[in-house]
C-alpha atoms as a PDB file:
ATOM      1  CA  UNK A   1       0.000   0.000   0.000  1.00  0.00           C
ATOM      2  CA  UNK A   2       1.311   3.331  -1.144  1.00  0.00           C
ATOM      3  CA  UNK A   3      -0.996   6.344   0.251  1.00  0.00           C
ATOM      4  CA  UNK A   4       0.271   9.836   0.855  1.00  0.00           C
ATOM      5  CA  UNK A   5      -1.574  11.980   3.623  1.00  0.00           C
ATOM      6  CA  UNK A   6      -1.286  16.224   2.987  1.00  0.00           C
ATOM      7  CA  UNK A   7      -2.236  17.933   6.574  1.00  0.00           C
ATOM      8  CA  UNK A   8      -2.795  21.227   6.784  1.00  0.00           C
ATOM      9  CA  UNK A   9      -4.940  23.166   9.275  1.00  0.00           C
ATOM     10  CA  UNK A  10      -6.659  26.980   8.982  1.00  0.00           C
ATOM     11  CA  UNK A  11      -5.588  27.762  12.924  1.00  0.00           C
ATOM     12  CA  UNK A  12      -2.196  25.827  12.892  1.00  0.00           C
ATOM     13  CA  UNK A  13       0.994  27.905  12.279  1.00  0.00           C
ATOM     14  CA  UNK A  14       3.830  25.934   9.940  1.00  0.00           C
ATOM     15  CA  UNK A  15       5.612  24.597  12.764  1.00  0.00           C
ATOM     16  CA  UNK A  16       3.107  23.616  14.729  1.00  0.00           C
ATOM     17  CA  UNK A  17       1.484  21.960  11.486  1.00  0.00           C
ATOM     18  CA  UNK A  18       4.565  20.404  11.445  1.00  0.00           C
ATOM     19  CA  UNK A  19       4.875  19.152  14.496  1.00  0.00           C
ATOM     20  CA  UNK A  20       1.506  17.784  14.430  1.00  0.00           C
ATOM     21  CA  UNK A  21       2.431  16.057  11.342  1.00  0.00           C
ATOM     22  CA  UNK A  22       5.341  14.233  13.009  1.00  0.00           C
ATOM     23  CA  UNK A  23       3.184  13.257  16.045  1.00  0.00           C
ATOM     24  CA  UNK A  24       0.583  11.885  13.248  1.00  0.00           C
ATOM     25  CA  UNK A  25       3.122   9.890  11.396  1.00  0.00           C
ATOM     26  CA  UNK A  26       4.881   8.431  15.053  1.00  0.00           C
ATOM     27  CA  UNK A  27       1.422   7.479  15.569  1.00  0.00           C
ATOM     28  CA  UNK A  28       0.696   5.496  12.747  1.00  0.00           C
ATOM     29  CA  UNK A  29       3.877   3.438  13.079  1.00  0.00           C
ATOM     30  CA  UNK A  30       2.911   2.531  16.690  1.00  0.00           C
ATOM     31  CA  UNK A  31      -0.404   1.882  16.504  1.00  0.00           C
ATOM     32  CA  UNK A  32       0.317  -0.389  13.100  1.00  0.00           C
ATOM     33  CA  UNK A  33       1.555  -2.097  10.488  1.00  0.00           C
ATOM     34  CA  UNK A  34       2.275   0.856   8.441  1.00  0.00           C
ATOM     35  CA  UNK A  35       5.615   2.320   7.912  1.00  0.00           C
ATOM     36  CA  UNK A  36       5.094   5.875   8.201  1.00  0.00           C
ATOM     37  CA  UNK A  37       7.678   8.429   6.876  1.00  0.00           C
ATOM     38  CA  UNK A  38       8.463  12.001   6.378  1.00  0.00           C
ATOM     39  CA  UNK A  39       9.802  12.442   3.007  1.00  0.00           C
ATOM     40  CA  UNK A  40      12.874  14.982   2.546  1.00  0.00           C
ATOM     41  CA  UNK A  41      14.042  16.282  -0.090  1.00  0.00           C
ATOM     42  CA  UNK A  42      17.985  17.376  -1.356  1.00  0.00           C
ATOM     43  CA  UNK A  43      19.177  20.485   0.758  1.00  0.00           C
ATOM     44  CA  UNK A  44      18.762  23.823  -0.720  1.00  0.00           C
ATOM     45  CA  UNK A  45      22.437  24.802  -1.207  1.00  0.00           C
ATOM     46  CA  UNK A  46      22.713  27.827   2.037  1.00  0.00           C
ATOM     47  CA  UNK A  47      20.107  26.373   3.884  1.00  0.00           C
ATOM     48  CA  UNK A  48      20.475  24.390   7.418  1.00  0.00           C
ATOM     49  CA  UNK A  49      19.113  20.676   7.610  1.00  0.00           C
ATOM     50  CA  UNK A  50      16.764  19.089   4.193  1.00  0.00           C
ATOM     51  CA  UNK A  51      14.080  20.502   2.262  1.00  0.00           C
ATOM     52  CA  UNK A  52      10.807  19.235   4.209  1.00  0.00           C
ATOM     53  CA  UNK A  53       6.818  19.550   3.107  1.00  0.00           C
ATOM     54  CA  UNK A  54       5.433  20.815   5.399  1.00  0.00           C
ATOM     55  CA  UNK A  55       2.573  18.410   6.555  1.00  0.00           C
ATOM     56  CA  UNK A  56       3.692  15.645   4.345  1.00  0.00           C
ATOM     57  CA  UNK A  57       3.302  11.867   5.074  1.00  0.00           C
ATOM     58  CA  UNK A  58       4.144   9.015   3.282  1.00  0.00           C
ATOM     59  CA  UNK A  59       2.353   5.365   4.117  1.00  0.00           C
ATOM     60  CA  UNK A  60       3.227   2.192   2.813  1.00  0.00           C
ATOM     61  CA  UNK A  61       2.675  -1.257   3.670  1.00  0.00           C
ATOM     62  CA  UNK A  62       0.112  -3.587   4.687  1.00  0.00           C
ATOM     63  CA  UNK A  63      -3.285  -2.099   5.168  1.00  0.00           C
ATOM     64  CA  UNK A  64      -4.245  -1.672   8.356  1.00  0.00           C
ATOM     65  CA  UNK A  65      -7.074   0.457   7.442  1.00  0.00           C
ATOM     66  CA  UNK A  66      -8.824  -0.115  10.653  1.00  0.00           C
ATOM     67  CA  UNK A  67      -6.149   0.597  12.738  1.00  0.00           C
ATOM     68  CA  UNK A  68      -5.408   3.730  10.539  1.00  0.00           C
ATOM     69  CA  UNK A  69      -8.864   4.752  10.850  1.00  0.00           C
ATOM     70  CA  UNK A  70      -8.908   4.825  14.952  1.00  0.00           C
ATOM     71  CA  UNK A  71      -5.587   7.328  14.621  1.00  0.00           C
ATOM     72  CA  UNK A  72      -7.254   9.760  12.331  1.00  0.00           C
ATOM     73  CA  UNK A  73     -10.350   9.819  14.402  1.00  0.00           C
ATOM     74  CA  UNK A  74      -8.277  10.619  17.508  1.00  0.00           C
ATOM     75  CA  UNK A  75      -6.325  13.094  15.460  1.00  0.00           C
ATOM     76  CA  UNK A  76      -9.406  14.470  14.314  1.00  0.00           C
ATOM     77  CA  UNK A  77     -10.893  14.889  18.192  1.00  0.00           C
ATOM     78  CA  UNK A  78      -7.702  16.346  19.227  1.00  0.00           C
ATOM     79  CA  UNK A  79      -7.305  19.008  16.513  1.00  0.00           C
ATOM     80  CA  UNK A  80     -10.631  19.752  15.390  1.00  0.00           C
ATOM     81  CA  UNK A  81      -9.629  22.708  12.809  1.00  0.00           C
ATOM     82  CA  UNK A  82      -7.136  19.430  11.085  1.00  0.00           C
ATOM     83  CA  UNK A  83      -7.641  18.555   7.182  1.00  0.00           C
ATOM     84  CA  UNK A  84      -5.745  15.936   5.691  1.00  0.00           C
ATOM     85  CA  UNK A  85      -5.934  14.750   2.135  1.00  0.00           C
ATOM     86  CA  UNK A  86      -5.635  10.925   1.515  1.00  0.00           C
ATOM     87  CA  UNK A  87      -3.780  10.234  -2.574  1.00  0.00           C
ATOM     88  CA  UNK A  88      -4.079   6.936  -3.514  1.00  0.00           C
ATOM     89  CA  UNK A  89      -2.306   5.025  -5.838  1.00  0.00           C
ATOM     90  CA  UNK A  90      -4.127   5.788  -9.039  1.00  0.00           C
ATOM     91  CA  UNK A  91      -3.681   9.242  -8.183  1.00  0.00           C
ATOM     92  CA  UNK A  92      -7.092  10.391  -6.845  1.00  0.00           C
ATOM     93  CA  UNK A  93      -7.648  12.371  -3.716  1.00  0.00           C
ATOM     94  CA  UNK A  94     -10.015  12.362  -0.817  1.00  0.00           C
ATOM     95  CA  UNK A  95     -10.330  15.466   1.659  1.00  0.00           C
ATOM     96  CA  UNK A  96     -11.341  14.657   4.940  1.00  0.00           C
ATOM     97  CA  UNK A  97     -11.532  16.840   7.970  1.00  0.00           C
ATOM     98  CA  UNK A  98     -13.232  16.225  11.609  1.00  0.00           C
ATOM     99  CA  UNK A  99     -16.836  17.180  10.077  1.00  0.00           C
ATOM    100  CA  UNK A 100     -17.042  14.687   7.238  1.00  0.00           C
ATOM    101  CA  UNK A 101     -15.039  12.175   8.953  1.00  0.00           C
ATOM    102  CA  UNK A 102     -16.880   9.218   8.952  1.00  0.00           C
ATOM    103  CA  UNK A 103     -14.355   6.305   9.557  1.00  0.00           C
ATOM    104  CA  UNK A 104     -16.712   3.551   7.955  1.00  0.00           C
ATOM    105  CA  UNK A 105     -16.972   5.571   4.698  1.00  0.00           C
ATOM    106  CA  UNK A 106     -12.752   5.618   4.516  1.00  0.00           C
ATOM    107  CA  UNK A 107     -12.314   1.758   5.491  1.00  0.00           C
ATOM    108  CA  UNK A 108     -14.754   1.050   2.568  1.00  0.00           C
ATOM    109  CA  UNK A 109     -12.953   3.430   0.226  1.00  0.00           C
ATOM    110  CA  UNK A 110      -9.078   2.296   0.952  1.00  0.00           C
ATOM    111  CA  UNK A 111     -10.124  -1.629   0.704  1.00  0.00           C
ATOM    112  CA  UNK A 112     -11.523  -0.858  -2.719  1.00  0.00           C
ATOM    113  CA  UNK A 113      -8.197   1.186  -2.830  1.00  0.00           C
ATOM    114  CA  UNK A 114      -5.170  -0.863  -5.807  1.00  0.00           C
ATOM    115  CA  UNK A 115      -2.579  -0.313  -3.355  1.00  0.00           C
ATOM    116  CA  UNK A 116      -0.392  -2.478  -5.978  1.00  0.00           C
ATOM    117  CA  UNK A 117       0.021   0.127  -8.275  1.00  0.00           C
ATOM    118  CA  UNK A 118       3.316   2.462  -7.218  1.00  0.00           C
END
């Protein structure tokens, strides 16, 4: 399974967006069978550390998609103002924030999900 999850919140400065991304990412390689990563990207020559995206994770492995589901809802609870959109593998997208989180609705659409393709 290859899935990419953008975060990005209207009352969450970048760090703390960013922060909350690496809390979100710990979280889903604890709680299961996903590896979870922050991508980086090649150093902008002059600038300290690797070029990061901001509220950037990316997901691949087995699908746990009911243990995935049971982070985002307590994401969701904890950071109300949170939006996160879900690529999969054939490229489409799904937007989800806490109001039209419904956690059956994403289980059903990630096991239709191809997550053979990348």
């Amino acid at each position: 399974m290859n899935l990419e999850l953008q975060l990005s919140s209207s009352e969450l400065d970048n760090d703390d967006l960013q922060a909350l991304t690496r809390q979100l990412c710990h979280s889903i390689a604890d709680a299961t069978d996903i590896e979870a990563n922050i991508p980086s990207g090649d150093a902008v020559e002059g600038a300290k550390g690797e070029l990061v995206t901001i509220g950037l994770i990316l997901l691949k492995g087995i699908p746990a998609v009911v243990a995935l589901c049971n982070v985002l809802t307590a994401y969701f609870s904890r950071e109300p103002s949170l939006e996160i959109i879900i690529e999969k593998p054939n490229g489409a997208k799904v937007r989800i924030n806490a109001k039209n989180f419904k956690p059956e609705a994403l289980q059903s659409l990630l096991a239709q999900a191809d997550f053979s393709v990348r």
